[in-house]
Protein backbone atom coordinates (compact mmCIF):
# COMPACT_ATOMS: atom_id res chain seq x y z
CA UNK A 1 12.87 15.37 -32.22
CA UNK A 2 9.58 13.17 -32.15
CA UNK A 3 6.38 15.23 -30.41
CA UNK A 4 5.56 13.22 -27.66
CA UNK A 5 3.71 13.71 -24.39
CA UNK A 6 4.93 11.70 -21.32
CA UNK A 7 3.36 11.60 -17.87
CA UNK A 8 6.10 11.76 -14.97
CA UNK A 9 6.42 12.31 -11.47
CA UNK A 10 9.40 13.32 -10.17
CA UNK A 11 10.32 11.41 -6.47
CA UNK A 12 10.40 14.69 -4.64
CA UNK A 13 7.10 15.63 -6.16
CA UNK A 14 6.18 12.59 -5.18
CA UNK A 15 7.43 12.60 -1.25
CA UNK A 16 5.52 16.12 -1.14
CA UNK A 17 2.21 14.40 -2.33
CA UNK A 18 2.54 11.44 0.19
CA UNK A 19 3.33 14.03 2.97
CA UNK A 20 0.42 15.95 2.11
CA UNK A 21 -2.04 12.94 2.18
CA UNK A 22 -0.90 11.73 5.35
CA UNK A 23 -1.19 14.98 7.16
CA UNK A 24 -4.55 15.96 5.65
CA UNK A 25 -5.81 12.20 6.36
CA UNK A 26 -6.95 11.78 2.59
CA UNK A 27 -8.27 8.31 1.06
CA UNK A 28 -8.73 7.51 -2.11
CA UNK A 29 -7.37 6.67 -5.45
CA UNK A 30 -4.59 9.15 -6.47
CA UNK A 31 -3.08 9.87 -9.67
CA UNK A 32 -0.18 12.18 -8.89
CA UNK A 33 2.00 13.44 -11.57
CA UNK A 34 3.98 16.66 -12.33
CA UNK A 35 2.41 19.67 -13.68
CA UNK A 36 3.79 19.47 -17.26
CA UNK A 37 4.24 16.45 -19.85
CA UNK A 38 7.12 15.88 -20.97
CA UNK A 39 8.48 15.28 -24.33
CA UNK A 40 11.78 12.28 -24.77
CA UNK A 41 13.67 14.70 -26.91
CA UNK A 42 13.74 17.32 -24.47
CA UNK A 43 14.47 15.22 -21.26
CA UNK A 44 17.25 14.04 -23.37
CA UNK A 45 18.29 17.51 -24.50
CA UNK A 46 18.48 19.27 -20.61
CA UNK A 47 20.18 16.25 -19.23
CA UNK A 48 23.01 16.44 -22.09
CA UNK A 49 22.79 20.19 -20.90
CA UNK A 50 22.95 19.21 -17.31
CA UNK A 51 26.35 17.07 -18.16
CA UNK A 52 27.66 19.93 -20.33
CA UNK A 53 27.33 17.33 -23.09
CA UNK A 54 26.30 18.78 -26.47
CA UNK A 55 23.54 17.00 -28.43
CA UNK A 56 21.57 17.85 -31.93
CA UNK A 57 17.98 16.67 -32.09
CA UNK A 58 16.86 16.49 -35.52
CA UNK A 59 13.31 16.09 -37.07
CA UNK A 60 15.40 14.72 -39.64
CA UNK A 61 14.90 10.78 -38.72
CA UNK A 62 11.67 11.18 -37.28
CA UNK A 63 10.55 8.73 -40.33
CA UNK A 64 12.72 5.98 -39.20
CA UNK A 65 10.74 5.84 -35.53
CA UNK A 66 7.42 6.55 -37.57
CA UNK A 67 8.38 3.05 -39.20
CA UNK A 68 9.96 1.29 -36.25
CA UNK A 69 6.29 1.75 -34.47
CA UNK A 70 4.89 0.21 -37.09
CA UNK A 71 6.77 -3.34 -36.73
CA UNK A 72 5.11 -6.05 -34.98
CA UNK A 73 7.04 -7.24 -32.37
CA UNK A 74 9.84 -6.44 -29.87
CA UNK A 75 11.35 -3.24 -32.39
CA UNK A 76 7.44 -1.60 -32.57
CA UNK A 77 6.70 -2.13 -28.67
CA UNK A 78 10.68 -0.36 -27.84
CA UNK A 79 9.75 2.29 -30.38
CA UNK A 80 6.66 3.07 -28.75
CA UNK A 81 7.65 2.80 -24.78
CA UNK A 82 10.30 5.23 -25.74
CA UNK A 83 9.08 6.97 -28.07
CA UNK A 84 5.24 6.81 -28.50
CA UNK A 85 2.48 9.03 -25.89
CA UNK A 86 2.31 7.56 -22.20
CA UNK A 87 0.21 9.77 -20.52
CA UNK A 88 -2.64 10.14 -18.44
CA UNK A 89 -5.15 13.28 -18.50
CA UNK A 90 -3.74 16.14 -15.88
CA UNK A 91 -7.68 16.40 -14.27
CA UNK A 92 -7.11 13.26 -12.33
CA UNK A 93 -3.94 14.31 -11.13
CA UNK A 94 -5.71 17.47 -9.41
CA UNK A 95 -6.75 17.47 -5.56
CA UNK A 96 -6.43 19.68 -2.82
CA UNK A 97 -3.61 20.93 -2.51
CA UNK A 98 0.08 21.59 -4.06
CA UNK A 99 2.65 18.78 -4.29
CA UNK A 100 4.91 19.66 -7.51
CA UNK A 101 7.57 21.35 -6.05
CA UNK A 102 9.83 20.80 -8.87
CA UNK A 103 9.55 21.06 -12.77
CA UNK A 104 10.90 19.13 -14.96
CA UNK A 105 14.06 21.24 -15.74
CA UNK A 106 14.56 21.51 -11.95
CA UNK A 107 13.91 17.59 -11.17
CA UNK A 108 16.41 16.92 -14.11
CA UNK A 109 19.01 19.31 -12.41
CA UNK A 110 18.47 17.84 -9.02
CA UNK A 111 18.86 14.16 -10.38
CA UNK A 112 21.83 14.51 -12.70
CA UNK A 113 23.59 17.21 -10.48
């Protein structure tokens, strides 16, 4: 159960957003993402759900990744793509108009339905 904050977009979010571009006639540099970060352990956790699997998350080896990260190498850059913060600040993702259609429990539903 590591605290982490992702940056996602889901595609439908995503189709919305390019949709809305193309009929306003924006330009620019966009950074669209969904409204909320996400965290690993709970994407995990609500697909399990989804798949009426059941999983524990535990803060209990939270150490081991801790010390993972810290390896040089192939182990520390796998800890911390999965497991590390990958996200960008929600202000640049803002413009115009509304494109997240979907959260993330919704997007996870839709995908893994």
């Amino acid at each position: 159960d590591v605290v982490n904050e992702r940056s996602m977009l889901y595609i439908d979010n995503l189709c919305e957003f390019l949709a809305q571009v193309m009929i306003r006639g924006e330009e620019g540099i966009f950074w669209p993402q969904n409204k909320e970060y996400s965290r690993t352990s709970e994407i995990v956790k609500q697909i399990a759900e989804v798949n009426q699997h059941r999983i524990h998350v535990s803060k209990i080896w939270n150490w081991i990744v801790i010390l993972a990260s810290k390896v040089p190498g192939k182990i520390g850059d796998l800890t911390n793509k999965a497991f590390g913060n990958l996200c960008y600040d929600q202000e640049l993702s803002k413009c115009g108009f509304e494109y997240c259609i979907f959260n993330l429990q919704e997007s996870i539903k839709e995908t893994e339905g």
